[in-house]
Protein backbone atom coordinates (compact mmCIF):
# COMPACT_ATOMS: atom_id res chain seq x y z
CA UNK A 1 -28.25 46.94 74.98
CA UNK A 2 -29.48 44.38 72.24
CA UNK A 3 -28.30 40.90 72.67
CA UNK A 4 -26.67 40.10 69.08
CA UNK A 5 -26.40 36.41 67.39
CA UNK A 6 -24.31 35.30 64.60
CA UNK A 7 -26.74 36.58 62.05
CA UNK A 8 -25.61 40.07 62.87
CA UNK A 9 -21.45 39.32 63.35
CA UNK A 10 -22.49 38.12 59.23
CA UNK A 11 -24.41 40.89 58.38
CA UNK A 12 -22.10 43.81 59.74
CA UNK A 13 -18.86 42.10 57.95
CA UNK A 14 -20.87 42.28 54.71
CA UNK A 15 -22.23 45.56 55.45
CA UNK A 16 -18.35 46.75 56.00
CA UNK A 17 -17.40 44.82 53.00
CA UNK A 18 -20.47 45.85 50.74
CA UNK A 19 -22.01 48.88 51.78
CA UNK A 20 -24.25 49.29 48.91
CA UNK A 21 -26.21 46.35 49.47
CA UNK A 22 -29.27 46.22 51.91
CA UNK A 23 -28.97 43.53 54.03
CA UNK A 24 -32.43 43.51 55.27
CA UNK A 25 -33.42 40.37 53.71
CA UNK A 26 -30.35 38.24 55.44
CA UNK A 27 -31.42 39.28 58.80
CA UNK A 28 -35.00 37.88 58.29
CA UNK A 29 -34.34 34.66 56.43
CA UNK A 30 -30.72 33.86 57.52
CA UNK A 31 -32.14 33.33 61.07
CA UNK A 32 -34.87 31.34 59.65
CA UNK A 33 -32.25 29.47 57.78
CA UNK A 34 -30.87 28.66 61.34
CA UNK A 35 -34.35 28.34 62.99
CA UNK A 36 -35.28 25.70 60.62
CA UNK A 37 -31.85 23.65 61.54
CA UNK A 38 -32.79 23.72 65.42
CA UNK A 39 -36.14 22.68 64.17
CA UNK A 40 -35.00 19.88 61.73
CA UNK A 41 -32.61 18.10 64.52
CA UNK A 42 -35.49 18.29 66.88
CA UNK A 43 -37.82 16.89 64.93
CA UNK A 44 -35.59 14.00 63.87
CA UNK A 45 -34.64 13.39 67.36
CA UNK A 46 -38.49 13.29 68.04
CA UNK A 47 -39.02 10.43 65.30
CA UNK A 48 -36.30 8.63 66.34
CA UNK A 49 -37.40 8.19 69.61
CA UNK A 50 -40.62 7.47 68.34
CA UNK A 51 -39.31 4.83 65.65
CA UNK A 52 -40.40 6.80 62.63
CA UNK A 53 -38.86 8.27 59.99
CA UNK A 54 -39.75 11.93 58.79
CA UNK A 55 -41.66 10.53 55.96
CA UNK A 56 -43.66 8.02 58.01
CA UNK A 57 -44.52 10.98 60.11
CA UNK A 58 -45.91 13.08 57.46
CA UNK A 59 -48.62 9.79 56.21
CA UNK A 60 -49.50 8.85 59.77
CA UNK A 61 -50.11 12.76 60.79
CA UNK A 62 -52.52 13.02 57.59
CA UNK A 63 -54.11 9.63 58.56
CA UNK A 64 -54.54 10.61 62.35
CA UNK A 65 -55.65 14.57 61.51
CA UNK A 66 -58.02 13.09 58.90
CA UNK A 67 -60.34 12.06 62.00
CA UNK A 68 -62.19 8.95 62.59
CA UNK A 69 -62.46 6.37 60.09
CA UNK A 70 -58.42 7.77 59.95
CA UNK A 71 -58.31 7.07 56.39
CA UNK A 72 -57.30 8.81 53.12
CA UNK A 73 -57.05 8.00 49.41
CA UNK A 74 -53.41 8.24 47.71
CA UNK A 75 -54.63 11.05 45.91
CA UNK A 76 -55.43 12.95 49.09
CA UNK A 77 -52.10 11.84 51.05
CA UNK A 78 -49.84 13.41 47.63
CA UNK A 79 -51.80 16.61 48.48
CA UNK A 80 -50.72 16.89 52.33
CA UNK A 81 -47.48 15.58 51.39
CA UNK A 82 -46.60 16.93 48.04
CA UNK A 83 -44.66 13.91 46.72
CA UNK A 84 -44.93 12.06 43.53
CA UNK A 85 -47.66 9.26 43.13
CA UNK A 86 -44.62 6.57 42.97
CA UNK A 87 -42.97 8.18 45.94
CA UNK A 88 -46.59 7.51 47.36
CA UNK A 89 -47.08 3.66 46.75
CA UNK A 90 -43.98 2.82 48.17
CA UNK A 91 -44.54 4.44 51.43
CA UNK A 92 -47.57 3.29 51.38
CA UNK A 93 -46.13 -0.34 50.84
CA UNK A 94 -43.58 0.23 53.37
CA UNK A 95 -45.84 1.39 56.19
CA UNK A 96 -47.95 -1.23 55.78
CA UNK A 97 -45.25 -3.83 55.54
CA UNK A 98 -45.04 -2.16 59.29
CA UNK A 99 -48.37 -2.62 60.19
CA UNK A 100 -49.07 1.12 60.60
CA UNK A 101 -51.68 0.83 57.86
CA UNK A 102 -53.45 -0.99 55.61
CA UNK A 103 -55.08 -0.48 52.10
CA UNK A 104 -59.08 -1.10 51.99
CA UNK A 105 -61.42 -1.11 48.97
CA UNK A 106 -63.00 2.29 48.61
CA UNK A 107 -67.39 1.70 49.42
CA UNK A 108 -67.67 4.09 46.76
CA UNK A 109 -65.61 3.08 43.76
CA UNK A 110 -64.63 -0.26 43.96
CA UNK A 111 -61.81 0.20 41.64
CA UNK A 112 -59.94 2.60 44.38
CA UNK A 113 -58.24 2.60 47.58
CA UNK A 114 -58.38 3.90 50.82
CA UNK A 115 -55.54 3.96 53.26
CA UNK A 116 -56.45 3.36 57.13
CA UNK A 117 -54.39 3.58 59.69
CA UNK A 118 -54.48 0.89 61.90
CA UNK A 119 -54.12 0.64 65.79
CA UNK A 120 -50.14 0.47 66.08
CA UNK A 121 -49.97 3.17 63.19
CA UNK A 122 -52.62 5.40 65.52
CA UNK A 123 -50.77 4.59 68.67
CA UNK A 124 -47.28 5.52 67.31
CA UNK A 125 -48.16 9.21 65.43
CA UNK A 126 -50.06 9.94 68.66
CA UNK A 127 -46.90 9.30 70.98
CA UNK A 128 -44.97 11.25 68.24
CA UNK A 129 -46.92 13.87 68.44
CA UNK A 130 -47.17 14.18 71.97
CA UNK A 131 -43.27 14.32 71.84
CA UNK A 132 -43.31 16.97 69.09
CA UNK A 133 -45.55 19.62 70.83
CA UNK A 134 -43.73 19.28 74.04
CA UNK A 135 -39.79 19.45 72.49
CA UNK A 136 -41.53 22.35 70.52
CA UNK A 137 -42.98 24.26 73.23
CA UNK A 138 -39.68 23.97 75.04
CA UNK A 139 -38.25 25.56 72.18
CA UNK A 140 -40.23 28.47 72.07
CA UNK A 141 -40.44 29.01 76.13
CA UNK A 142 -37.78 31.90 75.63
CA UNK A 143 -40.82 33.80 73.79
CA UNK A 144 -44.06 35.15 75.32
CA UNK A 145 -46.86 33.90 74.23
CA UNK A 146 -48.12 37.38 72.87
CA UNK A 147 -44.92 37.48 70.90
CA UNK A 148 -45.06 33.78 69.67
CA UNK A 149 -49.03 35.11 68.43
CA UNK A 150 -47.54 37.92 66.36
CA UNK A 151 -44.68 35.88 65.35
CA UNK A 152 -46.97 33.12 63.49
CA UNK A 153 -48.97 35.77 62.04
CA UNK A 154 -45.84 37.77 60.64
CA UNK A 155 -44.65 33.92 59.73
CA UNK A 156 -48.12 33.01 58.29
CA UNK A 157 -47.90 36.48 55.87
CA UNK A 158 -44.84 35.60 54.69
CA UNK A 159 -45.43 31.76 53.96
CA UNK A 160 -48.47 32.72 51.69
CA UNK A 161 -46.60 34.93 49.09
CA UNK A 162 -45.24 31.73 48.45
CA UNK A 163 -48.21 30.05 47.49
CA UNK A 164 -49.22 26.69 47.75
């Protein structure tokens, strides 16, 4: 027998209650609808301990996976973290005001700006991250690791018919 979850007690009331709809879709996405909310108090509990917020996370992880000089212009960090430009400045303001970067004349164009991150910024995303993988691999142990390979492919199809 097939262990159930609350995605299918939904589904079968609404396929008793509507039988002309296919309910296909609800058993894919409702459970990553429910995935994602496992993932999103994990993750917060992760920056928390850590003594970052979300935001701070996503800057200091493009910094620190931008490699050695760890830096980035503003225009590069609104790509990885697809916020506006005035979103940008002021958390770039705000993590230096926390020492976890610092803005540095670009060698190239004087006019613009590189952010760096700086030691305490470096030090901090790497014991986040460290966190991260582990609270995330216990979060997948339930899964073999042959599934969890098909799973991010299936996941990785899916994710680009969205598009950038």
């Amino acid at each position: 027998m097939t262990a159930t979850d609350e995605v299918d007690r939904i589904v079968g009331a609404w396929r008793t209650q509507r039988p002309d709809l296919d309910f296909s879709p609800l058993e894919v996405l409702s459970r990553v609808d429910r995935l994602s909310r496992h993932l999103d108090r994990a993750r917060r509990d992760v920056f928390h301990r850590s003594d970052l917020e979300s935001w701070e996370w996503d800057v200091l992880s493009a910094l620190r996976r931008a490699g050695d000089p760890f830096q980035l212009s503003p225009k590069q960090l609104l790509q990885q973290t697809m916020v506006s430009s005035g979103t940008m400045t002021n958390r770039i303001d705000r993590l230096v005001g926390r020492r976890f970067v610092r803005r540095e004349a670009d060698p190239q164009d004087g006019r613009s700006v590189l952010v760096t991150l700086t030691e305490d910024g470096k030090t901090r995303v790497d014991a986040a991250i460290t966190r991260l993988v582990d609270v995330e691999s216990d979060l997948l142990e339930g899964l073999p690791d042959a599934d969890r390979d098909r799973l991010a492919g299936l996941l990785r199809t899916l994710s680009l018919t969205f598009g950038e």
